[in-house]
Protein backbone atom coordinates (compact mmCIF):
# COMPACT_ATOMS: atom_id res chain seq x y z
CA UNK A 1 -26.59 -9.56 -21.98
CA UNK A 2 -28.70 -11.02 -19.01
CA UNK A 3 -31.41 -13.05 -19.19
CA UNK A 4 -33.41 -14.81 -16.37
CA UNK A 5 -36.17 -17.61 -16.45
CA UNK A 6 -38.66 -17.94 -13.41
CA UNK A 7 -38.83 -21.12 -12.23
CA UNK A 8 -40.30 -23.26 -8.49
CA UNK A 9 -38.17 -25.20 -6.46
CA UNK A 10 -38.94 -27.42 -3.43
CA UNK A 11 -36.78 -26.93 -0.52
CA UNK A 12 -36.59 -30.63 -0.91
CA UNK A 13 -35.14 -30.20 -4.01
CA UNK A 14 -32.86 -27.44 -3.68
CA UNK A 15 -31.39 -29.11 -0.20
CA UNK A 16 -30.90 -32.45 -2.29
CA UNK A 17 -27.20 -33.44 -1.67
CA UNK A 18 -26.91 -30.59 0.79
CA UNK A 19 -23.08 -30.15 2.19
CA UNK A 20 -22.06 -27.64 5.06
CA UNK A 21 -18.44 -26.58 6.08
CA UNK A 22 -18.04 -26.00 9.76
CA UNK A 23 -14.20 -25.13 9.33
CA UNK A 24 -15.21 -22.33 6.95
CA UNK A 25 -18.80 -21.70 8.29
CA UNK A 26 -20.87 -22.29 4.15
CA UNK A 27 -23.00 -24.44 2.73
CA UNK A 28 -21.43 -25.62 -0.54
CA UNK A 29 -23.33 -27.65 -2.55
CA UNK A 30 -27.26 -28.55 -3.25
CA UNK A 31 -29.63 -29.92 -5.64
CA UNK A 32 -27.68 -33.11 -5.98
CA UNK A 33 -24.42 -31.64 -6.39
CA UNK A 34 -25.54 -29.44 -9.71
CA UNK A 35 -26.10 -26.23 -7.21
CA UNK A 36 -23.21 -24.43 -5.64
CA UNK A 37 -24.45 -22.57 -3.02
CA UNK A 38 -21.66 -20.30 -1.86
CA UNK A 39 -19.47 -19.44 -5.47
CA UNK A 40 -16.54 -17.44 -4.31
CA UNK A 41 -17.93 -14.43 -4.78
CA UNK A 42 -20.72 -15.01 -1.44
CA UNK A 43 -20.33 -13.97 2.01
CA UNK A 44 -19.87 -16.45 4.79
CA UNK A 45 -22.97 -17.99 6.27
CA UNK A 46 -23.61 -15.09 9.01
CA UNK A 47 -27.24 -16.08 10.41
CA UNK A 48 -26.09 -18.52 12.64
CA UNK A 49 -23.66 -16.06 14.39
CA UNK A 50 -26.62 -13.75 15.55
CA UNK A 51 -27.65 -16.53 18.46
CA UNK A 52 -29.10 -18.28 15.61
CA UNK A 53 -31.78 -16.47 15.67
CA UNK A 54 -32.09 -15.64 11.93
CA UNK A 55 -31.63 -19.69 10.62
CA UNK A 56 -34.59 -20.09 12.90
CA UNK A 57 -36.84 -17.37 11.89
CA UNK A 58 -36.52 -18.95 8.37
CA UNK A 59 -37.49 -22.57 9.33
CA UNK A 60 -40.88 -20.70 11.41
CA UNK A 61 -41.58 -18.50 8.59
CA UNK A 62 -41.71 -21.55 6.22
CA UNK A 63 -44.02 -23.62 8.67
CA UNK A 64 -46.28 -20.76 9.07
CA UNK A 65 -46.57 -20.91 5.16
CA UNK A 66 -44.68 -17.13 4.54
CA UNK A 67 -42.86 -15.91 1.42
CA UNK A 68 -39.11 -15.80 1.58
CA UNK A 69 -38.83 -14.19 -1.23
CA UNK A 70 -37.15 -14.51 -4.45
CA UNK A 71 -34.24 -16.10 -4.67
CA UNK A 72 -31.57 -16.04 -7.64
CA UNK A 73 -29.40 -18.60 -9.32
CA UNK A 74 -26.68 -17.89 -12.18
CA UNK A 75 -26.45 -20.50 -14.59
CA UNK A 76 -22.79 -20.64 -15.86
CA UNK A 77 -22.56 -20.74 -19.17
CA UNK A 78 -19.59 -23.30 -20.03
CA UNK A 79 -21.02 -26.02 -17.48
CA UNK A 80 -24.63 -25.46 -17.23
CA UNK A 81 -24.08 -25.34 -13.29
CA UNK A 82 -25.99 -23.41 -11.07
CA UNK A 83 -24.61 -20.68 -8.31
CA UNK A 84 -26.29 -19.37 -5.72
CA UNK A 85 -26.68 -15.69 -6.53
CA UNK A 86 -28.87 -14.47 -3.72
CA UNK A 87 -30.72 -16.39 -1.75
CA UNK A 88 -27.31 -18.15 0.29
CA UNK A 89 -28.11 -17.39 3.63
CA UNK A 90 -31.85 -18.95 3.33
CA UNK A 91 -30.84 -21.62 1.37
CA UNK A 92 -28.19 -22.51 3.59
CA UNK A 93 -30.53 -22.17 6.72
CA UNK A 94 -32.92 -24.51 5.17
CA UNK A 95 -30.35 -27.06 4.56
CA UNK A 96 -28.43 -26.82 7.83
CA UNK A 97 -32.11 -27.62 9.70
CA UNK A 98 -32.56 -30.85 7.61
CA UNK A 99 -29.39 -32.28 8.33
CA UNK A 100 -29.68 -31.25 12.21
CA UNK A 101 -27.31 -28.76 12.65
CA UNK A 102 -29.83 -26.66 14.73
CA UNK A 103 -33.09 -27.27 16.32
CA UNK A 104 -36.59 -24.57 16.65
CA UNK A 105 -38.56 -24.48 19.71
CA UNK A 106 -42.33 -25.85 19.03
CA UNK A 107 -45.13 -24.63 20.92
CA UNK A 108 -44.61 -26.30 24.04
CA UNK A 109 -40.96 -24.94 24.36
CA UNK A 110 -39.55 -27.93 23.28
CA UNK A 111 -36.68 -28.39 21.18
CA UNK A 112 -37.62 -29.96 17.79
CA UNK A 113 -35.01 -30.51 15.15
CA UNK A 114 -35.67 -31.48 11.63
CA UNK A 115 -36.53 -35.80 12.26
CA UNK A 116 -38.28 -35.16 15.78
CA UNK A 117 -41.05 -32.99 14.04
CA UNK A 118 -44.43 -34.52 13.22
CA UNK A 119 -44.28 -36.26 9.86
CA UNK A 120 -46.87 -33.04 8.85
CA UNK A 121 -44.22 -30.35 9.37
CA UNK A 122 -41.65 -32.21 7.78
CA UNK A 123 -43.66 -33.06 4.43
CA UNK A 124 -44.78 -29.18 4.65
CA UNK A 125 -40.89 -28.07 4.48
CA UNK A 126 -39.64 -30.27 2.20
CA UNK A 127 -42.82 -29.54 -0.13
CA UNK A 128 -42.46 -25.89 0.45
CA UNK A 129 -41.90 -24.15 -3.26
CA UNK A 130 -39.29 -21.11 -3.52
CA UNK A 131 -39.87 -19.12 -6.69
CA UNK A 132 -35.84 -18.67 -8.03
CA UNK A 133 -34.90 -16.90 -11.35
CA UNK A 134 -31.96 -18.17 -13.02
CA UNK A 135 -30.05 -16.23 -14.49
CA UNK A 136 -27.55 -16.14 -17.27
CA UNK A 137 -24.90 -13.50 -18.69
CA UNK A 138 -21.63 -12.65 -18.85
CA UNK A 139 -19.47 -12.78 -16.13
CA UNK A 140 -18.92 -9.12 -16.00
CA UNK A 141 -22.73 -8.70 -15.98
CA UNK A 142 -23.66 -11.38 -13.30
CA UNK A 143 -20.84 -9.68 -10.60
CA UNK A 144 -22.36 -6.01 -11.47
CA UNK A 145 -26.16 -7.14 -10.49
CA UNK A 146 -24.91 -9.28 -7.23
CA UNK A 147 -22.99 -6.15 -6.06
CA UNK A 148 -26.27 -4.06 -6.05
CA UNK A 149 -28.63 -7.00 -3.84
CA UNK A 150 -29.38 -6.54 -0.68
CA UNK A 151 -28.91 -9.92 0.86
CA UNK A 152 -31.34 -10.52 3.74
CA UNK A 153 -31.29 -7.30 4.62
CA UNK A 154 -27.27 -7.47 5.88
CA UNK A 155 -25.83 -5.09 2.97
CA UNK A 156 -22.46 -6.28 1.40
CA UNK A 157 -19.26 -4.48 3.12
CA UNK A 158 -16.65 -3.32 1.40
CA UNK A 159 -13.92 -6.38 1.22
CA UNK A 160 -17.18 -8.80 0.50
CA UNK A 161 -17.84 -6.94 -2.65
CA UNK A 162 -14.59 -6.89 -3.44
CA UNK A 163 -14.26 -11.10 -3.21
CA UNK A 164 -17.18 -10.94 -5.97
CA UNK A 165 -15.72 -8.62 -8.58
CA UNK A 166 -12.33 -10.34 -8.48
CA UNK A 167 -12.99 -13.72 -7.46
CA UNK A 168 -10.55 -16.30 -8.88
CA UNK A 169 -7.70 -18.46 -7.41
CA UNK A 170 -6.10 -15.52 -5.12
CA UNK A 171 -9.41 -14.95 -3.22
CA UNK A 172 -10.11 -18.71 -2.91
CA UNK A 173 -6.25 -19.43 -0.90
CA UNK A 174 -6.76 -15.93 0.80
CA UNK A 175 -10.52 -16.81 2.78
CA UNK A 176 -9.05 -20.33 3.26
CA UNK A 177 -6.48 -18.35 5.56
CA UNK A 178 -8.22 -15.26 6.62
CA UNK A 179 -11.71 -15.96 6.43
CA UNK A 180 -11.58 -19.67 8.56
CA UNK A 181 -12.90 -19.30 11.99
CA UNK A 182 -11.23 -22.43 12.30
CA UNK A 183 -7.67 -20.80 12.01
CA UNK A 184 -5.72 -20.63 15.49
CA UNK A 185 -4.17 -17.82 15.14
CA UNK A 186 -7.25 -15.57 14.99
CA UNK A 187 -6.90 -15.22 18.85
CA UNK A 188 -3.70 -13.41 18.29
CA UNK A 189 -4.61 -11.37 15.79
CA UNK A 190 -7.62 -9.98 17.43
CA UNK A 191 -4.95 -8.24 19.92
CA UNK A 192 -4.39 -6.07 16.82
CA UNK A 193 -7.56 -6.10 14.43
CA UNK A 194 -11.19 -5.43 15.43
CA UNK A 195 -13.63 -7.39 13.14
CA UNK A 196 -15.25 -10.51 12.09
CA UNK A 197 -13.32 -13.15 10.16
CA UNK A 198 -16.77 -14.38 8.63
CA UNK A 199 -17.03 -11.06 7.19
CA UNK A 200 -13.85 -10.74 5.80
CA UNK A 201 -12.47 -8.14 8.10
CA UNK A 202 -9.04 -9.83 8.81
CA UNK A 203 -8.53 -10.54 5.10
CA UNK A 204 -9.56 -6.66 4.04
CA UNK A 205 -6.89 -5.98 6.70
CA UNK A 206 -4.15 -8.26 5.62
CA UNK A 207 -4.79 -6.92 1.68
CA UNK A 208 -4.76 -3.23 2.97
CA UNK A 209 -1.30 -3.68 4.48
CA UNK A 210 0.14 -5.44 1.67
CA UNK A 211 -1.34 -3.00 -0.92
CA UNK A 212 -0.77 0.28 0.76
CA UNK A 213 -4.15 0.78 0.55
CA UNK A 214 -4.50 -0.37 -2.92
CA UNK A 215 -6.76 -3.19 -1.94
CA UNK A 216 -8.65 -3.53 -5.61
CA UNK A 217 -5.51 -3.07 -7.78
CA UNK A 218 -3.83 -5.50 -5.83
CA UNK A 219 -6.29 -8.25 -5.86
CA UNK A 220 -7.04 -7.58 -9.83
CA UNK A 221 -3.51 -8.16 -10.09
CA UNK A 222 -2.70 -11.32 -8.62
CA UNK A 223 -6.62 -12.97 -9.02
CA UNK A 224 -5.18 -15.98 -10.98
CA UNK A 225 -2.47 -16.74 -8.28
CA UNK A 226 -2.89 -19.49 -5.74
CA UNK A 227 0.25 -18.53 -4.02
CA UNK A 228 -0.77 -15.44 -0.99
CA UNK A 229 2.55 -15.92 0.77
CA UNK A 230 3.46 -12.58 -0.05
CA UNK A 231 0.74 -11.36 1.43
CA UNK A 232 1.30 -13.58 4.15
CA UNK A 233 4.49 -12.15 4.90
CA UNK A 234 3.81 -8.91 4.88
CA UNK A 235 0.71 -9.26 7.31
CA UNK A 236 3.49 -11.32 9.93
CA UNK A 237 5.73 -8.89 9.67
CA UNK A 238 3.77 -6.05 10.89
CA UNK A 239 2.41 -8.45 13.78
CA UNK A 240 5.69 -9.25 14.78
CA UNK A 241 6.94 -6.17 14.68
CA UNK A 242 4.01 -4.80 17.18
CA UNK A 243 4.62 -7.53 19.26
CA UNK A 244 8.38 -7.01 19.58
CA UNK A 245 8.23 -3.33 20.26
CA UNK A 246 5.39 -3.26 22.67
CA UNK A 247 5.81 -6.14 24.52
CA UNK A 248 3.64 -5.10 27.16
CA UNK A 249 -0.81 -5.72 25.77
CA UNK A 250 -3.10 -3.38 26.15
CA UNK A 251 -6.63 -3.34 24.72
CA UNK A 252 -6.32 0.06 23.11
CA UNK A 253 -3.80 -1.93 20.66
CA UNK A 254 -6.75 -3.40 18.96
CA UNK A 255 -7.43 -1.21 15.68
CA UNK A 256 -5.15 0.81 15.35
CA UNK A 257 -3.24 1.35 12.21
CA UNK A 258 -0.61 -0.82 12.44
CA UNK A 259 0.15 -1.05 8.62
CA UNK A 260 0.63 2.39 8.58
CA UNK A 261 3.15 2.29 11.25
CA UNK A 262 5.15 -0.45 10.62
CA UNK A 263 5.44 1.72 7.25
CA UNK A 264 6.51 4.76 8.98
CA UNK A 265 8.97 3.65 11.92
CA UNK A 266 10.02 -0.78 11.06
CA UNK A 267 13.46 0.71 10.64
CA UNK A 268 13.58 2.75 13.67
CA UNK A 269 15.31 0.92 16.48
CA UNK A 270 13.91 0.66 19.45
CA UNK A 271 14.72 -0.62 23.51
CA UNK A 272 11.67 -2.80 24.29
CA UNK A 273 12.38 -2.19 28.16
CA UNK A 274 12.49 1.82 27.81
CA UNK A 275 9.21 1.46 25.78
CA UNK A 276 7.56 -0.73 28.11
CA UNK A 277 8.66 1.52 30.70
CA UNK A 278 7.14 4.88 28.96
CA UNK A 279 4.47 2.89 28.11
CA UNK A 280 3.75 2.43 31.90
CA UNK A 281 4.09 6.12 32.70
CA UNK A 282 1.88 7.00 29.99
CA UNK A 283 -0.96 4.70 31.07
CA UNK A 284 -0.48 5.76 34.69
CA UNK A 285 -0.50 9.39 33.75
CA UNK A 286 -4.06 11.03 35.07
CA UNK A 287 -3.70 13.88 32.51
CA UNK A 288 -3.32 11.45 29.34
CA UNK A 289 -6.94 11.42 27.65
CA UNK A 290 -6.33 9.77 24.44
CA UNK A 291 -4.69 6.33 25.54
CA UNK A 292 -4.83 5.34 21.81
CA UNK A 293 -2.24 7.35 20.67
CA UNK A 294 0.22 6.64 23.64
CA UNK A 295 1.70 3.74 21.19
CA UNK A 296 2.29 6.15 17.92
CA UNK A 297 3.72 9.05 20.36
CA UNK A 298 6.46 6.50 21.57
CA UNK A 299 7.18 5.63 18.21
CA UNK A 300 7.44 8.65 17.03
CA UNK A 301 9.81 10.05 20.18
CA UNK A 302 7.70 11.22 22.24
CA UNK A 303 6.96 14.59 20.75
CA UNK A 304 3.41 14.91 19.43
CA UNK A 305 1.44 15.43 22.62
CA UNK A 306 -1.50 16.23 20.37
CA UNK A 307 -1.35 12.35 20.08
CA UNK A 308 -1.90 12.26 23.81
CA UNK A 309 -5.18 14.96 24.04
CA UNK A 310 -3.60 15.58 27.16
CA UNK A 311 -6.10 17.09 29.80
CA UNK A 312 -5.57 20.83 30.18
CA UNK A 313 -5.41 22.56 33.42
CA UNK A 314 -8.75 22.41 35.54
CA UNK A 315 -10.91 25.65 36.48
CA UNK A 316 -9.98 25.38 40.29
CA UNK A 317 -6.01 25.09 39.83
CA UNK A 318 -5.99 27.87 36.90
CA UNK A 319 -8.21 30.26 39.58
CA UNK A 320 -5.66 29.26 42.81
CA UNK A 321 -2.73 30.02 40.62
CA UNK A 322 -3.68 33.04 39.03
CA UNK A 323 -4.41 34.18 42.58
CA UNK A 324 -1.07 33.54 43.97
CA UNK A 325 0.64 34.86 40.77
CA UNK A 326 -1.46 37.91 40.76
CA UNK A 327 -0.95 38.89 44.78
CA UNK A 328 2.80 37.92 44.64
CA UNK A 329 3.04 40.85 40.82
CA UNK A 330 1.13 43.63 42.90
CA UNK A 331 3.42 43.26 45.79
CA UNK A 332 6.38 43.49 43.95
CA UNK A 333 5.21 45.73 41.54
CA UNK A 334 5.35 43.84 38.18
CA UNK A 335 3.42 42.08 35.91
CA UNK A 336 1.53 39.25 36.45
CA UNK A 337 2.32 37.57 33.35
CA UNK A 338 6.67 36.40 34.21
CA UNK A 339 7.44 37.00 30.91
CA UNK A 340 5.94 40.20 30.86
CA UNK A 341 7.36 41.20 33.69
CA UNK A 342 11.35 40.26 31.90
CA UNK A 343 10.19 43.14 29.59
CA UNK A 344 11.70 46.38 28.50
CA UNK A 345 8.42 48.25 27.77
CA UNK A 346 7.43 49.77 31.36
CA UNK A 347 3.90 49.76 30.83
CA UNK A 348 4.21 46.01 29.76
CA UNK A 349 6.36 44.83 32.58
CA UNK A 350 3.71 46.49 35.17
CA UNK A 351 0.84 44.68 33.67
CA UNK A 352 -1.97 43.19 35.09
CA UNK A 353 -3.67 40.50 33.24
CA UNK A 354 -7.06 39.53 34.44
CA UNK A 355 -7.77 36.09 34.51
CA UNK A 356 -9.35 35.53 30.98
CA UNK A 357 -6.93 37.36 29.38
CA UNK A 358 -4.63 34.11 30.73
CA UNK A 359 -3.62 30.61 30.35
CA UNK A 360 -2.68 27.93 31.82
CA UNK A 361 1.08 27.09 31.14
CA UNK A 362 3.08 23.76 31.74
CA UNK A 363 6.45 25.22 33.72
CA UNK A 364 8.53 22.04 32.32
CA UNK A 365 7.03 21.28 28.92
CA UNK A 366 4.57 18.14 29.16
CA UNK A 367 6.36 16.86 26.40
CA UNK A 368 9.36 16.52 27.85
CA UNK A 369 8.27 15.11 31.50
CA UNK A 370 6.53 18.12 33.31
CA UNK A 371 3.08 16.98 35.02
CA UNK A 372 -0.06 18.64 34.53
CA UNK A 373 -0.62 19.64 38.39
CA UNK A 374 -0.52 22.83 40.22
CA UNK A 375 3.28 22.54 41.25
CA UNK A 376 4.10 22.62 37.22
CA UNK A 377 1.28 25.40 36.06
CA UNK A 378 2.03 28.70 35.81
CA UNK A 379 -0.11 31.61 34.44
CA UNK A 380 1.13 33.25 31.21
CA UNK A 381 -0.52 36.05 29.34
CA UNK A 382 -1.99 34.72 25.81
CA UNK A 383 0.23 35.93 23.84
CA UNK A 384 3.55 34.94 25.47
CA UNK A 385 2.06 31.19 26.05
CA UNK A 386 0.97 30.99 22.47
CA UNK A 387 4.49 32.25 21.73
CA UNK A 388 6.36 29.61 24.35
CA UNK A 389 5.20 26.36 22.32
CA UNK A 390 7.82 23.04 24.12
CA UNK A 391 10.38 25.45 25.45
């Protein structure tokens, strides 16, 4: 059962003792160590990442004497300590200015941080009162409210709410790894993954590889564990196995579901040259629209084309075509349609198709190396081409 007491604050207070990680971009602890202000179950610190425009918007709205709103603290039952429930991202703001992480701009343009403003605007900050409920409950019941606030108006994602409900041991080791901006081989893996590290998007990534998809079961299952080297493994693997095949980078790499594929084609040998070299023809190929899918096609032996969106015959070469087919049928007295004019049925190898009744055929198959130009297109009436498919 939850229960909740209103109480004041001063930022002075609160800040007290104030810590701030720049390896793993959180404030940790405040009011003289008794506050933890990012429990496991928080986001990163993400105001500072949007040209820090949102940290200072805090510091102004506090001089100018606005509300920031509530703010809420759990209590933890076993130790009496207090966690930051909502209210990280302010909290944090307030106590990066006061230990001069970041300056504001005062009303001259100048840049003022926290011990070059006038003694006035410091006492106002410190003295500044934030109106917190603490809260107390079962664990169950705490995790269930914080996954329904809206922090600062950023909405939790997915892998964020996630960290709450099954924070623990597992999700500690795993943001120490996946969620440090600090960690050098972000670079590589952004080749691969589109996201943010600071909101968890390499670490939902890693987990939905490892799990199959199973992200929640998975981290329910091992929340007590320190040890992620599985999942470590696992997330390797697939990189290196990218890297090996398709040696050569492009920037359609990045996003793509890589778990999946490693899944589908690891054990499939492959020549890295030959690839690279498809790859290349692929990329130079006008008629390819979807360059995205060049990279499952060749795993897959180049026979989906659908991967590919290849462009279809323009307007122009279809009319200049049809044209030539159509004056070279009447002159020798057959259909326009080849096919048609192979057939038994006289009336059907006599045909003349008119031009909508048409379409545009690849002579040799796309698939299998033909180009999509006007020496390779031929005319075909719908129902043969429909009926032709890769042959």
């Amino acid at each position: 059962m939850m229960t909740t007491e209103l109480q004041t604050f001063t930022v002075e207070r609160i800040c007290e003792g104030f810590t701030y990680n720049e390896a793993e971009g959180k404030g940790l602890f405040g009011l003289a160590g008794r506050l933890t202000i990012q429990p496991e179950y928080q986001r990163n610190y993400l105001y500072s990442e949007q040209s820090g425009a949102k940290e200072v918007a805090v510091i102004e709205s506090v001089l100018r004497g606005y509300p920031l709103g509530l703010i809420y603290f759990n209590r933890v039952r076993e130790t009496g300590q207090l966690e930051v429930l909502d209210g990280q991202q302010r909290i944090t703001s307030l106590g990066r200015f006061l230990t001069k992480k970041f300056a504001i701009t005062d009303e001259h343009g100048m840049e003022q941080y926290f011990d070059s403003l006038p003694a006035d605007k410091q006492q106002k900050i410190l003295h500044t009162e934030l109106l917190v409920y603490v809260c107390e409950g079962e664990e169950s019941d705490i995790k269930e409210w914080f996954k329904t606030i809206n922090i600062a108006g950023i909405p939790l994602n997915e892998q964020e709410i996630l960290n709450a409900v099954y924070s623990g041991r597992f999700v500690t080791r795993a943001k120490e790894v996946f969620s440090n901006s600090q960690n050098a081989n972000i670079s590589k893996w952004t080749v691969y993954i589109r996201g943010n590290v600071r909101r968890q998007d390499f670490l939902h990534t890693a987990l939905e590889w490892v799990s199959r998809g199973h992200v929640a079961d998975y981290m329910a299952t091992h929340r007590d564990q320190a040890d992620i080297s599985g999942m470590q493994v696992y997330f390797n693997s697939v990189l290196d196995w990218a890297k090996g095949v398709f040696r050569n980078v492009e920037k359609e790499m990045c996003g793509l579901p890589w778990g999946d594929l490693y899944e589908c084609y690891h054990a499939t040998p492959y020549d890295p040259q030959q690839v690279a070299a498809e790859q290349r023809r692929l990329y130079e190929d006008y008629y390819v629209k979807n360059k995205r899918g060049i990279f499952e096609y060749i795993l897959g032996g180049c026979k989906d084309t659908r991967l590919l969106e290849v462009r279809c015959f323009d307007d122009p070469t279809k009319k200049a075509v049809y044209s030539r087919q159509t004056a070279e049928a009447k002159a020798a007295g057959v259909s326009n349609c080849p096919l048609c004019a192979l057939s038994s049925v006289e009336a059907m190898r006599r045909k003349i198709w008119k031009l909508g009744e048409m379409d545009a055929d690849h002579v040799a198959a796309w698939s299998k190396g033909g180009a999509t130009d006007i020496a390779n297109c031929q005319m075909l009436c719908q129902t043969h081409n429909r009926a032709k498919g890769n042959k």
